[in-house]
Protein backbone atom coordinates (compact mmCIF):
# COMPACT_ATOMS: atom_id res chain seq x y z
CA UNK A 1 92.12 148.72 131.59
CA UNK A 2 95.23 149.11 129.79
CA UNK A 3 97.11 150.98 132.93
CA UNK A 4 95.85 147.57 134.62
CA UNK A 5 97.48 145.27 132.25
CA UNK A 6 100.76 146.82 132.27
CA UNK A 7 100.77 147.02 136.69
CA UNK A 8 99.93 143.59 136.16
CA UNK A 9 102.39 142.64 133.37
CA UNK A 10 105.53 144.11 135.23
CA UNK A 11 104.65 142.64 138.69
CA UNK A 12 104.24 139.42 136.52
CA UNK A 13 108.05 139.60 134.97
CA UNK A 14 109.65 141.37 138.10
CA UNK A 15 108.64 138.37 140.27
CA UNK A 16 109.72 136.12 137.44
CA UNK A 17 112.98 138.10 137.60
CA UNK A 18 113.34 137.36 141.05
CA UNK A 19 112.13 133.87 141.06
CA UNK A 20 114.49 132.85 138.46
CA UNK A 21 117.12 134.94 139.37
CA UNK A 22 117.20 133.49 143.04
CA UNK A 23 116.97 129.72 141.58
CA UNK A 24 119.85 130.34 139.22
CA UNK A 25 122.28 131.96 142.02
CA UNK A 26 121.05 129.45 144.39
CA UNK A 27 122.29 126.66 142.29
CA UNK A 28 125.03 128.19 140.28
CA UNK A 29 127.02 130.49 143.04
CA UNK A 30 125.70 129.31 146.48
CA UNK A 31 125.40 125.67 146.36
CA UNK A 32 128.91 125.21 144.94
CA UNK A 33 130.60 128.06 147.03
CA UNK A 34 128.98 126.47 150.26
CA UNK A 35 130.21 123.33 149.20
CA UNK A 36 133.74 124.42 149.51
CA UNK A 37 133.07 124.94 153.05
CA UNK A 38 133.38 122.46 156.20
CA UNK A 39 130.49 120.58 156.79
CA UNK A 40 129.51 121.97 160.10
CA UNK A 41 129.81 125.40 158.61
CA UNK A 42 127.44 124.48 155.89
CA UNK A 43 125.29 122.95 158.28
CA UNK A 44 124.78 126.10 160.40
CA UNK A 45 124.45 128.41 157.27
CA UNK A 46 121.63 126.32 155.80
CA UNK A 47 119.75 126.70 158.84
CA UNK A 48 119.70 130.43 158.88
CA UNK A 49 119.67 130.37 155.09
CA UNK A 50 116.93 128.02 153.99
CA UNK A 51 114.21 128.76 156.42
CA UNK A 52 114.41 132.26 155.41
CA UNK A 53 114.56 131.80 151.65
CA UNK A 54 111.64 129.50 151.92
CA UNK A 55 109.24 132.11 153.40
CA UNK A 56 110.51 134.81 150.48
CA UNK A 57 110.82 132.70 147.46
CA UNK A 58 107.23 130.91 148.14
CA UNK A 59 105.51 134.36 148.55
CA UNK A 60 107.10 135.60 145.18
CA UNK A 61 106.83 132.66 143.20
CA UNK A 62 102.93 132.39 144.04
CA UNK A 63 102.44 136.17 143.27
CA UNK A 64 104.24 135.31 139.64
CA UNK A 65 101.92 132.54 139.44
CA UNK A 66 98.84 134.91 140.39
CA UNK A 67 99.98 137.53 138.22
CA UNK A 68 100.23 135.30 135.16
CA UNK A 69 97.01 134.48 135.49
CA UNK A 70 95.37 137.60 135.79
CA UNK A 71 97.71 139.38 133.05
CA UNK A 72 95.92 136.45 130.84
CA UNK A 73 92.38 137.17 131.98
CA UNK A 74 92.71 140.79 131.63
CA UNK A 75 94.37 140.40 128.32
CA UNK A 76 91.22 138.91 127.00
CA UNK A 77 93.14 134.87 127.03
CA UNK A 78 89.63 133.65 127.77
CA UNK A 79 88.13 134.48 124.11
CA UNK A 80 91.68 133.09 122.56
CA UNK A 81 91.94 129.73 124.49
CA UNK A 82 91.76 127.53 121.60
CA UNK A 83 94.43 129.77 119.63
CA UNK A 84 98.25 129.14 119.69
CA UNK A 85 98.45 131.93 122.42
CA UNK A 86 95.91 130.23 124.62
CA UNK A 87 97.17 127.09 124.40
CA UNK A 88 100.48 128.22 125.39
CA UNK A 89 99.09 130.42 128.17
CA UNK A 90 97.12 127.69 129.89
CA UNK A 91 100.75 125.47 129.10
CA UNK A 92 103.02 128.27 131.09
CA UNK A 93 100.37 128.29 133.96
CA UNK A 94 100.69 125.07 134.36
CA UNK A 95 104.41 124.94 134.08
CA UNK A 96 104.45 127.57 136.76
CA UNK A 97 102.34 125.75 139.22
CA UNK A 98 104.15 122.67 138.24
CA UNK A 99 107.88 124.82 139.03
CA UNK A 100 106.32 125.97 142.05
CA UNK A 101 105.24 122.29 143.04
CA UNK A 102 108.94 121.32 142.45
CA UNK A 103 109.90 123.96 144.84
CA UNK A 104 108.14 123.46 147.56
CA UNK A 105 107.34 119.95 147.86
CA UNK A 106 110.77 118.80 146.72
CA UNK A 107 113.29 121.45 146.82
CA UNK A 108 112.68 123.20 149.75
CA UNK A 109 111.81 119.90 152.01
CA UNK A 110 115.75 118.66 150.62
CA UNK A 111 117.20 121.98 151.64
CA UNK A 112 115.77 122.08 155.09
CA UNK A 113 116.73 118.43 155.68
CA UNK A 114 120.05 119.37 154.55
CA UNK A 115 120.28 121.76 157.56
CA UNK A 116 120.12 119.05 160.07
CA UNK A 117 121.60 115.90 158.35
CA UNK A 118 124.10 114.01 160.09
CA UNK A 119 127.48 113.40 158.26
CA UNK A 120 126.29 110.03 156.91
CA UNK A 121 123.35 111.82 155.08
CA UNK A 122 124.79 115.34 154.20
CA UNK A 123 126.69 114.35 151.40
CA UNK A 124 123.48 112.39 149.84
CA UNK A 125 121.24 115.38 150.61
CA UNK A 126 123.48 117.77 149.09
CA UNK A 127 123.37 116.17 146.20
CA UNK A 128 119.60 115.46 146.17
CA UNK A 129 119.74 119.73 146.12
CA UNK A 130 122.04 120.12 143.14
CA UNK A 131 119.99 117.67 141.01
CA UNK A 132 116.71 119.25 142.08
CA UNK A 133 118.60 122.79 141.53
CA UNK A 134 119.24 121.20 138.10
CA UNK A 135 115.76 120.45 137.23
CA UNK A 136 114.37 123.79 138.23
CA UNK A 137 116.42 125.35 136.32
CA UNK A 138 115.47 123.36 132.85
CA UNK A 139 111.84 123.99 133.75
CA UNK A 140 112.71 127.32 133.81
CA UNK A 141 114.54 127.46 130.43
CA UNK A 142 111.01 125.51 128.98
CA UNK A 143 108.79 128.07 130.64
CA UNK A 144 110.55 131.26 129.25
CA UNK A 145 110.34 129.66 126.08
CA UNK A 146 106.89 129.42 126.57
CA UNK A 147 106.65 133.48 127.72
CA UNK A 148 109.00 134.66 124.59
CA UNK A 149 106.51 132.78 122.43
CA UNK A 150 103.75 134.41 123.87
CA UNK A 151 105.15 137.44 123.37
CA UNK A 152 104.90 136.86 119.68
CA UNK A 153 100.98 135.76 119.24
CA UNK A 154 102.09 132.36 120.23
């Protein structure tokens, strides 16, 4: 059980890793290098760019989501759920699903919009992207909180 817990644990912060790590380049070295770029330019890279990151970031960020979950279960969460450490676990799950949420339904949708905006929306949706960028990122910063805490019975 305890060779379980730790497979599960370090697919759990790998895909966090890369999850986080992708959000923070995204928004920190991509989305202001593009914007340096002509429009068209942008346009055509965020075709090729966005439909592809879609597909990879969704798959990972549901398998850190899944593997959260389980590492919880298997840890024994379920006999601790009204303790400090429960009631943080059950908060970063929901977090997670919530980040994902923000991803997918918000995120994601603005960057592949952004691909084919005319020049009288581009500006607007780009934008729309940094702010969203923004927010992921603070959820982030709240749910890593929430893991170091964790980490320490909390």
């Amino acid at each position: 059980m305890l060779g379980v817990l730790i497979a599960v644990q370090w697919l759990h912060v790998l895909g966090g890793i890369a999850w986080f790590g992708s959000t923070l380049t995204n928004h920190v070295v991509v989305i202001p290098s593009i914007k340096a770029q002509p429009p068209e330019s942008q346009k055509a890279w965020w075709r090729s760019y966005s439909a592809r990151y879609g597909q990879v970031i969704a798959a990972v960020a549901g398998a850190t989501i899944v593997f959260g979950i389980i590492r919880g279960l298997v840890g024994g969460v379920w006999s601790e759920l009204e303790s400090a450490y429960g009631v943080t676990w059950i908060a970063s799950m929901l977090l997670g699903i919530g980040l994902a949420f923000v991803g997918a339904r918000l995120t994601g949708p603005t960057a592949g919009r952004l691909a084919s905006a005319d020049h009288t929306t581009y500006g607007a949706q780009l934008t729309r992207l940094s702010r969203l960028g923004r927010v992921e990122l603070g959820l982030f910063v709240v749910l890593f909180s929430l893991m170091i805490a964790m980490r320490f019975g909390y």
